[in-house]
C-alpha atoms as a PDB file:
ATOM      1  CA  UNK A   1      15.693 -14.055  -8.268  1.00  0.00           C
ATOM      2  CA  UNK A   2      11.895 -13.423  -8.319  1.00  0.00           C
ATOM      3  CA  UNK A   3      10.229 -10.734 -10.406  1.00  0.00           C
ATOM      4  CA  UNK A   4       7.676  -8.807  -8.523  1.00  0.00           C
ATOM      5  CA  UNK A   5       5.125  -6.938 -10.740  1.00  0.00           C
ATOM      6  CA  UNK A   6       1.526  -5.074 -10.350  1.00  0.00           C
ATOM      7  CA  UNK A   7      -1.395  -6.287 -11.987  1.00  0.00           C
ATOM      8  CA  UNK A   8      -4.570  -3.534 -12.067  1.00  0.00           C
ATOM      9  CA  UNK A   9      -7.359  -5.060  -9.656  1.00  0.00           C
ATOM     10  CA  UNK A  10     -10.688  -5.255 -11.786  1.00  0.00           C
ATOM     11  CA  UNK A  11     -13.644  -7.364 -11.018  1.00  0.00           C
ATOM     12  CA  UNK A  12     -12.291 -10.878 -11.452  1.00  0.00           C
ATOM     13  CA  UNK A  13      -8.921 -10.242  -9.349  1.00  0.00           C
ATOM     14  CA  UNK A  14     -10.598  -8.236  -6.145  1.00  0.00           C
ATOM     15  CA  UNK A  15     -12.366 -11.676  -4.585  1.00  0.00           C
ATOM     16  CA  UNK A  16      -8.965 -13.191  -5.192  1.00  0.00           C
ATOM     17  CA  UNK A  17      -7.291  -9.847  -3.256  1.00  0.00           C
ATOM     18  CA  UNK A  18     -10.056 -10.129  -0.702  1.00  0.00           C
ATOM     19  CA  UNK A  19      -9.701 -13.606  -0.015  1.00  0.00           C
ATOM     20  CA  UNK A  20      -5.500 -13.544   0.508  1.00  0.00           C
ATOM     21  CA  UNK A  21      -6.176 -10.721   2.760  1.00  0.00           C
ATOM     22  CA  UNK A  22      -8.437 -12.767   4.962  1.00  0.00           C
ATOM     23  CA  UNK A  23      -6.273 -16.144   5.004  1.00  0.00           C
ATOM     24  CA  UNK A  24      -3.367 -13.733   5.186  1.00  0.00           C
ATOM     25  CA  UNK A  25      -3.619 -10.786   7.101  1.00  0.00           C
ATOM     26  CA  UNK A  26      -5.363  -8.875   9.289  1.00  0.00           C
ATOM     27  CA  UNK A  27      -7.652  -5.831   8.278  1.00  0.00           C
ATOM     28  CA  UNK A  28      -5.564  -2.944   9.832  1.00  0.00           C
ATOM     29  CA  UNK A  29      -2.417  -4.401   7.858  1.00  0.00           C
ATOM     30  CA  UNK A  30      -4.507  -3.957   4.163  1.00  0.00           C
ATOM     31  CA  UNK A  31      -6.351  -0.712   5.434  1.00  0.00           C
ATOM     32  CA  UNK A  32      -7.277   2.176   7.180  1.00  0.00           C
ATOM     33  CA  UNK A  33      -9.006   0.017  10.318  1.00  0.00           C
ATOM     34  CA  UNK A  34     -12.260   1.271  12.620  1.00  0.00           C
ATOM     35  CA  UNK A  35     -12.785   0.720  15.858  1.00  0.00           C
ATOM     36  CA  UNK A  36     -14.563  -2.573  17.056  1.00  0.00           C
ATOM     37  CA  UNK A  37     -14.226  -6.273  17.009  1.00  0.00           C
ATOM     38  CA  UNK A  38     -10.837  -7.779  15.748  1.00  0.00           C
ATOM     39  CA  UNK A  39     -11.205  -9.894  12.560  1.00  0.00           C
ATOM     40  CA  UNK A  40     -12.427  -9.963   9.145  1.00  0.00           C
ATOM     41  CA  UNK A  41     -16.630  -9.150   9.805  1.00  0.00           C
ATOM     42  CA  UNK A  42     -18.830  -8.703   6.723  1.00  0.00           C
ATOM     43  CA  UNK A  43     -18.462  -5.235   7.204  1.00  0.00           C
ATOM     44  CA  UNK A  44     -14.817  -4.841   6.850  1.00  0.00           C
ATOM     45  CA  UNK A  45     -14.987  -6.947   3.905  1.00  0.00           C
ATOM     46  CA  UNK A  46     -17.207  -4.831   2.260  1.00  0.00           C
ATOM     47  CA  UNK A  47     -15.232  -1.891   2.987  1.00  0.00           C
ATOM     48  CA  UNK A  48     -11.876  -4.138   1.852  1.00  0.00           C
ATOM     49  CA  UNK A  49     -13.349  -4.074  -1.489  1.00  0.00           C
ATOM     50  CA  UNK A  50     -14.378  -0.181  -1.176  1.00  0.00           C
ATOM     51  CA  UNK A  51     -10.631   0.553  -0.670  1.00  0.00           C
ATOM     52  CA  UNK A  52      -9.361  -1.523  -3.739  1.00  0.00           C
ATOM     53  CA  UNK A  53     -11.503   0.599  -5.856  1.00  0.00           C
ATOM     54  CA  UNK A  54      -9.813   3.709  -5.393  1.00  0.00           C
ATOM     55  CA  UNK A  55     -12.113   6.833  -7.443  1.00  0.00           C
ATOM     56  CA  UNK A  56      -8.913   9.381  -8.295  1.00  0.00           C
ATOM     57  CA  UNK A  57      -6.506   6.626  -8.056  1.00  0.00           C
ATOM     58  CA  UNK A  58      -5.209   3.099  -9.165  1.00  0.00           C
ATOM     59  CA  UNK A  59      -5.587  -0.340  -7.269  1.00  0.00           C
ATOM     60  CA  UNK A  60      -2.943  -3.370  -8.060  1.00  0.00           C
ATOM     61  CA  UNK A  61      -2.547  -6.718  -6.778  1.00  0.00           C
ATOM     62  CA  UNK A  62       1.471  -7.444  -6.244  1.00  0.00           C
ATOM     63  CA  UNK A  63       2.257 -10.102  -7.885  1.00  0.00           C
ATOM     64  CA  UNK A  64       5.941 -12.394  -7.393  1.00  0.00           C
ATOM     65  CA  UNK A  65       6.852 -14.693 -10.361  1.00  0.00           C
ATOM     66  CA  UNK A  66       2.511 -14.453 -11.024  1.00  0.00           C
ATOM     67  CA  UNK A  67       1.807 -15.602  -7.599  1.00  0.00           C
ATOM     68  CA  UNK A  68      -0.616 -13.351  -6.130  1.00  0.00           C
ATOM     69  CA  UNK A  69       0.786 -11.790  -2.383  1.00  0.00           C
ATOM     70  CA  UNK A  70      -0.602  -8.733  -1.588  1.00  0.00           C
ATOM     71  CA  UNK A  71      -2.173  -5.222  -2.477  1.00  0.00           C
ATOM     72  CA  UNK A  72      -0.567  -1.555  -4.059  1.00  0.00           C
ATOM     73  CA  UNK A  73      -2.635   1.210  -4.593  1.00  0.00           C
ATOM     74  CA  UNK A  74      -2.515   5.308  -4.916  1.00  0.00           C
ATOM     75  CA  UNK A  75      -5.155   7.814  -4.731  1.00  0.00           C
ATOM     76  CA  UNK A  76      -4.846  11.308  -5.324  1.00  0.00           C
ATOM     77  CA  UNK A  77      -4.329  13.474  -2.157  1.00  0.00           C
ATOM     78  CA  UNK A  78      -4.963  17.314  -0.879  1.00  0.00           C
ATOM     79  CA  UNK A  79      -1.283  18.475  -2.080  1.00  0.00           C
ATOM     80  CA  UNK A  80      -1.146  19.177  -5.280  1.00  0.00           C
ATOM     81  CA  UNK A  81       0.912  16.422  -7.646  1.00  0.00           C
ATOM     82  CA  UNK A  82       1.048  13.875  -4.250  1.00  0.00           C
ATOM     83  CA  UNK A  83      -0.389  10.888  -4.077  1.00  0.00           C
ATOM     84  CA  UNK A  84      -1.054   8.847  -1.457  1.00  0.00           C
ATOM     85  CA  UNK A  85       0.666   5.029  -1.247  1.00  0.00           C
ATOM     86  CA  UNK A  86      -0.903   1.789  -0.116  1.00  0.00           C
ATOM     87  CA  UNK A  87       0.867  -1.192  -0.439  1.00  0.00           C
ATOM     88  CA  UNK A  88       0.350  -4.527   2.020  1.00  0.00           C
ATOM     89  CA  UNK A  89       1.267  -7.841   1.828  1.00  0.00           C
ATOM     90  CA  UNK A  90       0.480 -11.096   3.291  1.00  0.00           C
ATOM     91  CA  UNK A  91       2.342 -12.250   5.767  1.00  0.00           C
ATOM     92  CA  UNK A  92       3.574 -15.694   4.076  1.00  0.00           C
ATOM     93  CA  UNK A  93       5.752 -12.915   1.690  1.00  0.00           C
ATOM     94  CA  UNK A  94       6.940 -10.591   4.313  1.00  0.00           C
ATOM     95  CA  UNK A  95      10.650  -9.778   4.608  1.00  0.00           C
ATOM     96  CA  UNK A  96      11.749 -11.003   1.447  1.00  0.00           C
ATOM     97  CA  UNK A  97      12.209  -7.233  -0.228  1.00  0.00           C
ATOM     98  CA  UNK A  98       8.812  -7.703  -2.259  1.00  0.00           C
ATOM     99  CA  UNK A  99       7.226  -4.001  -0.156  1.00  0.00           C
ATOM    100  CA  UNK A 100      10.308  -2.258  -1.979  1.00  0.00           C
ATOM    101  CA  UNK A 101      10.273  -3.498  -5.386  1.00  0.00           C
ATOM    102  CA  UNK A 102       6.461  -2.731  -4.959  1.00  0.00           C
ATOM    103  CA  UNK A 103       6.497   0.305  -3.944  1.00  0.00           C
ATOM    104  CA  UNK A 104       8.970   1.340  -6.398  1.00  0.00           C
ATOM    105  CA  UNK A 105       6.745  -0.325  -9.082  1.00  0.00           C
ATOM    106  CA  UNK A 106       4.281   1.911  -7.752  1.00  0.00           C
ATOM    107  CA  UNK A 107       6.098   4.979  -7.772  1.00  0.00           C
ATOM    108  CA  UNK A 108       6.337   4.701 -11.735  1.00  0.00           C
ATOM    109  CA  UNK A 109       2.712   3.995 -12.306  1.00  0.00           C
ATOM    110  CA  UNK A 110       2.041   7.268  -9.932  1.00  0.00           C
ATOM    111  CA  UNK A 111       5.240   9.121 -11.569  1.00  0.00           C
ATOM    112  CA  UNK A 112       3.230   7.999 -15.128  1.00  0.00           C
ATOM    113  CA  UNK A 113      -0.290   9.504 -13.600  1.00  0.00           C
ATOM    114  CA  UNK A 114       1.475  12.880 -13.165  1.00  0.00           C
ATOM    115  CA  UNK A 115       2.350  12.603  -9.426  1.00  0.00           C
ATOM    116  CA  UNK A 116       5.386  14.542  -8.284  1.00  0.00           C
ATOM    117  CA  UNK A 117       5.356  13.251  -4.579  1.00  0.00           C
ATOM    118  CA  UNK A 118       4.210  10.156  -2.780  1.00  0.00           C
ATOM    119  CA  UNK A 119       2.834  10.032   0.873  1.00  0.00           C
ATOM    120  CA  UNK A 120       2.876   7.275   2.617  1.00  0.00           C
ATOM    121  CA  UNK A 121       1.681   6.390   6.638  1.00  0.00           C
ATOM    122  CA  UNK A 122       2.726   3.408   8.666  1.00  0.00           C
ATOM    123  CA  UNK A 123       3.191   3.036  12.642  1.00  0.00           C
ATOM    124  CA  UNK A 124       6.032   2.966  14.377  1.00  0.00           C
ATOM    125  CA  UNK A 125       5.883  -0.708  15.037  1.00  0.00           C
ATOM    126  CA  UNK A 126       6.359  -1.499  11.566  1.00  0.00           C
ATOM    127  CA  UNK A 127       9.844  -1.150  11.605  1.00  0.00           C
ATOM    128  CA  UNK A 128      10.515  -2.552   7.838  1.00  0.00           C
ATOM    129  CA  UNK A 129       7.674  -0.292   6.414  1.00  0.00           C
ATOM    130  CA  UNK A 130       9.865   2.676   8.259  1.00  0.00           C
ATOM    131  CA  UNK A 131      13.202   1.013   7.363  1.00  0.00           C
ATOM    132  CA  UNK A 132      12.193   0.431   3.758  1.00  0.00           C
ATOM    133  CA  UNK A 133      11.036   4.291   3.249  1.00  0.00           C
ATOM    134  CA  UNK A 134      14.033   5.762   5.093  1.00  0.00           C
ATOM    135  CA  UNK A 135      15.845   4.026   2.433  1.00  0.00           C
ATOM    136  CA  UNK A 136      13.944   5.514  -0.740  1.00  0.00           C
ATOM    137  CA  UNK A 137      14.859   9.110   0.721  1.00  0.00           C
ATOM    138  CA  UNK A 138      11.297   9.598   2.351  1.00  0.00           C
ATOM    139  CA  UNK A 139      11.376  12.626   4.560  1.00  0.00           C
ATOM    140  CA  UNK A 140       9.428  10.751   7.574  1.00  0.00           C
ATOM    141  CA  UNK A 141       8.248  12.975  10.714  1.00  0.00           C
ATOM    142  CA  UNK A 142       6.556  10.750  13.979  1.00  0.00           C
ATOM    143  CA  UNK A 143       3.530  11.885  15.700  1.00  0.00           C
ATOM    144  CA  UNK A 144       4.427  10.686  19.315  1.00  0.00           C
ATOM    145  CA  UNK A 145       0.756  11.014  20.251  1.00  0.00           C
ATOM    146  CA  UNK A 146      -0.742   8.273  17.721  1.00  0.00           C
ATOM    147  CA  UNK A 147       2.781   6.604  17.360  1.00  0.00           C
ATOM    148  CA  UNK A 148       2.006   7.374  13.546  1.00  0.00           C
ATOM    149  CA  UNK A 149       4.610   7.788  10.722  1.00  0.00           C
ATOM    150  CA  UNK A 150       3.844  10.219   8.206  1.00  0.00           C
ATOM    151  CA  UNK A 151       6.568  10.408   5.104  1.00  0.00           C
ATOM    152  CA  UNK A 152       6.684  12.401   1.663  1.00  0.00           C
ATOM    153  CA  UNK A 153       8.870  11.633  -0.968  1.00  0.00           C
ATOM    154  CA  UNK A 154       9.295  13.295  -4.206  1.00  0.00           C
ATOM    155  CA  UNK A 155       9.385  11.544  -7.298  1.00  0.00           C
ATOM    156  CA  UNK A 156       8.304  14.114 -10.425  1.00  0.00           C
ATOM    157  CA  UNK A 157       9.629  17.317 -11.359  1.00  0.00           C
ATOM    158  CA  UNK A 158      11.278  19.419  -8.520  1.00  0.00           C
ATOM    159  CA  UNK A 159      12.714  16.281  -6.932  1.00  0.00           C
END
C-alpha cells in the first residue's frame, strides 16, 4: 500500500511543484484559472507560484511513498474558523485514492491551525472531486448557473 504524506512547499520544492504542474496538468486543474489562451504562459506561471504561497494559510506538495504528485493547500476564509481547501494532482496519479488521503492529511494540518470547517469548490465535471467529498460528509450545494460545486464540512469543535 502506498503512504501519501504533505511536505510544506518552501523555496527549493515550489520549481519542483511548478514544473509537475506543467508536464502534468493543466492550469485550471492546480488553480483558480483567468480568462485567455489555454496553456501554461509566463503569466500563469507566475501566478502558479503566487498561489503556492498562500499569506493566512499553508501550501504542501503531496507526496506518495516520497514521490512528488501534486499540490494541498488552505488559506483562511471570510467565515470564521473555515478554511478554504486546495488540493490537485497530476494526472499520472489520478484515481488511485491519493485526493482523499490528501485531503484528509489536510484536514489535520487545518484542524491543528484552529480551523473548525473546510470549504472546498470543484465543478460538476469532476465527478471524483464531488464523489470523494460526498463521502467525507461535505454538505455540497450546485450553482446550476456556473455548474460550480460549493461544499463545507466541519472538522473542529461543533462538528
Amino acid at each position: 500500500m502506498s503512504t501519501v504524506t504533505l511536505q510544506p512547499v518552501d523555496d527549493n520544492l515550489l520549481p519542483r511543484l511548478l514544473e509537475l504542474a506543467v508536464a502534468d496538468a493543466d492550469p485550471h486543474e492546480v488553480m483558480p484559472g483567468e480568462p485567455g489562451a489555454p496553456g501554461w504562459t509566463d503569466a500563469r506561471r507566475a501566478a502558479f507560484a503566487e498561489f503556492h504561497r498562500p499569506a493566512g494559510g499553508a501550501a504542501y506538495a503531496v507526496l506518495v511513498d516520497g514521490r512528488l504528485v501534486g499540490g494541498a493547500r488552505f488559506t483562511h476564509a471570510e467565515a470564521p474558523g473555515a478554511v478554504q481547501a486546495h488540493v490537485w494532482l497530476a494526472r499520472s496519479a489520478r484515481g488511485k485514492g491519493y485526493s482523499r488521503e490528501a485531503i484528509c492529511l489536510l484536514i489535520d494540518e487545518a484542524r491543528a491551525h484552529g480551523a473548525s470547517a473546510i470549504i472546498a469548490e470543484t465543478h460538476v465535471s469532476n465527478t471524483a472531486a464531488v464523489s470523494m467529498l460526498r463521502s467525507l460528509g461535505t454538505m455540497l450545494w450546485e450553482d446550476r448557473d456556473t455548474g460550480s460545486v460549493h461544499g463545507t464540512l466541519r472538522v473542529g469543535e461543533g462538528d
